[in-house]
Protein backbone atom coordinates (compact mmCIF):
# COMPACT_ATOMS: atom_id res chain seq x y z
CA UNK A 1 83.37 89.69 77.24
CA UNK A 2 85.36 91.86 74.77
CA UNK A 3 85.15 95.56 73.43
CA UNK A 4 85.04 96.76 77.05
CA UNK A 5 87.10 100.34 77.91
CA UNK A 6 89.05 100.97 81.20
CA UNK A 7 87.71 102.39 83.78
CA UNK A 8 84.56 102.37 82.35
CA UNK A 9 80.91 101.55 84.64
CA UNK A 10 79.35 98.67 82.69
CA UNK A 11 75.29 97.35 83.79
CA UNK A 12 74.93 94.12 83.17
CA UNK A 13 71.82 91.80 84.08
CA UNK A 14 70.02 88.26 82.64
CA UNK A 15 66.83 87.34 81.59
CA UNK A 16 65.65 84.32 81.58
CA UNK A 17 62.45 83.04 79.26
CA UNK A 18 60.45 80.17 79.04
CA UNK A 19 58.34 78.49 76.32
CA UNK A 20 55.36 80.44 76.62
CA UNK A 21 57.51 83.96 76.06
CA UNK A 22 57.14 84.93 79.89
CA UNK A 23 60.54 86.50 80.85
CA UNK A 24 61.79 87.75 84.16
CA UNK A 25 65.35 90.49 84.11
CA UNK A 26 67.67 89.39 87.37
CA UNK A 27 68.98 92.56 89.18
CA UNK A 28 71.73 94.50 87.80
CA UNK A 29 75.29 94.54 88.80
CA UNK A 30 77.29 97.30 88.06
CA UNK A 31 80.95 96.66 87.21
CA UNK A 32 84.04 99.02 86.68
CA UNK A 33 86.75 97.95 84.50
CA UNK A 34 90.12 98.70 86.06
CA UNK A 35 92.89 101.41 84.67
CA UNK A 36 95.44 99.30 83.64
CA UNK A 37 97.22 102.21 82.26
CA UNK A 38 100.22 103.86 84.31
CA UNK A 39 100.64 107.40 84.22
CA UNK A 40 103.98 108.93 82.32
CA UNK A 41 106.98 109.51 84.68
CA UNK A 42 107.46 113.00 86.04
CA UNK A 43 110.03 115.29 83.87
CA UNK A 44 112.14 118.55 84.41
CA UNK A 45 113.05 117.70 87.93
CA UNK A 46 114.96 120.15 89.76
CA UNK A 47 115.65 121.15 93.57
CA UNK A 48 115.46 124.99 94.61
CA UNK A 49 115.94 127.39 97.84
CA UNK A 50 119.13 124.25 98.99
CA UNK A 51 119.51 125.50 103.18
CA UNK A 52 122.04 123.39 105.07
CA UNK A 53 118.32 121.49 105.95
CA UNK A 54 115.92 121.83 103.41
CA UNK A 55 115.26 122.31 99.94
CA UNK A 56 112.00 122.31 97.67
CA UNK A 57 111.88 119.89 95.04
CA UNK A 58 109.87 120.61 91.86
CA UNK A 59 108.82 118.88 88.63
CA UNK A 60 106.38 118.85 85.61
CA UNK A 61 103.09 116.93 85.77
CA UNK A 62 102.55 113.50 84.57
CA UNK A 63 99.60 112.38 82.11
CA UNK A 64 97.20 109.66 82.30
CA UNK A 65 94.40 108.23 80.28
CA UNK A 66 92.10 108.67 83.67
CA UNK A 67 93.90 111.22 85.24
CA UNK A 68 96.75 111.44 88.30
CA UNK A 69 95.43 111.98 91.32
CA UNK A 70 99.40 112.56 93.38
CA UNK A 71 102.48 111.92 93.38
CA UNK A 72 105.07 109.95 96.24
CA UNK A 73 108.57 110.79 96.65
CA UNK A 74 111.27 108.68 97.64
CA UNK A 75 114.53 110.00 99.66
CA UNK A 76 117.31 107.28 99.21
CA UNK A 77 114.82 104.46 98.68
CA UNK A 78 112.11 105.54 101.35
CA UNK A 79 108.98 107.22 100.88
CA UNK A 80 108.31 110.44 102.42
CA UNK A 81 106.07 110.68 105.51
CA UNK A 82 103.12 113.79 103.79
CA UNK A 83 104.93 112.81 100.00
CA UNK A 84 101.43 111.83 98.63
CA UNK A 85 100.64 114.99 97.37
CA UNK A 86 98.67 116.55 94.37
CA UNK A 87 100.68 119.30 93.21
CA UNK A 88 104.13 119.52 91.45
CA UNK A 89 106.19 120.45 94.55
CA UNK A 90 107.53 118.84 97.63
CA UNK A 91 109.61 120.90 100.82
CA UNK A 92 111.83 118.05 101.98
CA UNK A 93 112.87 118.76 105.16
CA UNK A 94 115.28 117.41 108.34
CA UNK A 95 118.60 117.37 105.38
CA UNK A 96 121.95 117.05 106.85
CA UNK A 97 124.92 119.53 105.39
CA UNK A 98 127.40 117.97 103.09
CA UNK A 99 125.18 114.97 102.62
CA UNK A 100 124.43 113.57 98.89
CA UNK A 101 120.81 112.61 98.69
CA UNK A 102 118.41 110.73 95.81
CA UNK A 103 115.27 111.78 94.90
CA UNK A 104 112.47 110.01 93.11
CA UNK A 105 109.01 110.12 91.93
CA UNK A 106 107.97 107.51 89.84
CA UNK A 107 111.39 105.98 88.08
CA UNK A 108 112.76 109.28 87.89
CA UNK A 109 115.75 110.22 89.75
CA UNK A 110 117.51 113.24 91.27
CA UNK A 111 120.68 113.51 93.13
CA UNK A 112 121.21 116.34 95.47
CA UNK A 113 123.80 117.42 97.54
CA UNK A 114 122.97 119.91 100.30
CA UNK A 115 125.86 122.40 100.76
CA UNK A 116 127.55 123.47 103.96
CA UNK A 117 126.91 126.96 104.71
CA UNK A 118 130.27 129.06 106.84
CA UNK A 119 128.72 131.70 108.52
């Protein structure tokens, strides 16, 4: 079957006739075409409030033909434990001082380095 949309609920069911014009419908199943369209990538990231073990990270929302429901971010390659989140900010937490890190969401990218703080 063609001409269907994504992520659309479709009813389909079958009847069946015989010679006589007696027909009988079979029970409907429902089906829901998948999304097979990926959101856009996050833009404008940035990191704010930089401690010696923190920082929030921040960036503007992505689009979608069906709509995005969150959002995982990745600290050198690993996903953050609490990173599937909703909004447009993240508190990354447990940083070490003087220690480069990269941030993503998506296939975007942002290198931080936390500073050391002299008291």
């Amino acid at each position: 079957m063609t001409g269907l949309s994504a992520s659309t609920l479709y009813t389909f069911y079958v009847t069946s006739k015989d010679l006589a014009g007696n027909s009988t419908n079979s029970s409907n199943l429902n089906v829901t075409t998948p999304d097979t369209q990926a959101p856009s990538a996050p833009t404008n990231l940035a990191a704010a409030n930089l401690t010696q073990s923190s920082l929030t990270l921040s960036w503007s929302a992505s689009t979608d033909n069906v709509g995005v429901t969150g959002y995982d971010v990745y600290r050198n390659g690993v996903k953050l434990k609490g990173s599937n989140i909703a909004v447009t900010s993240f508190n990354a937490t447990g940083l070490s001082a003087s220690t480069s890190y990269a941030f993503m969401w998506l296939q975007r990218m942002l290198r931080v380095t936390v500073p050391t703080v002299v008291p």
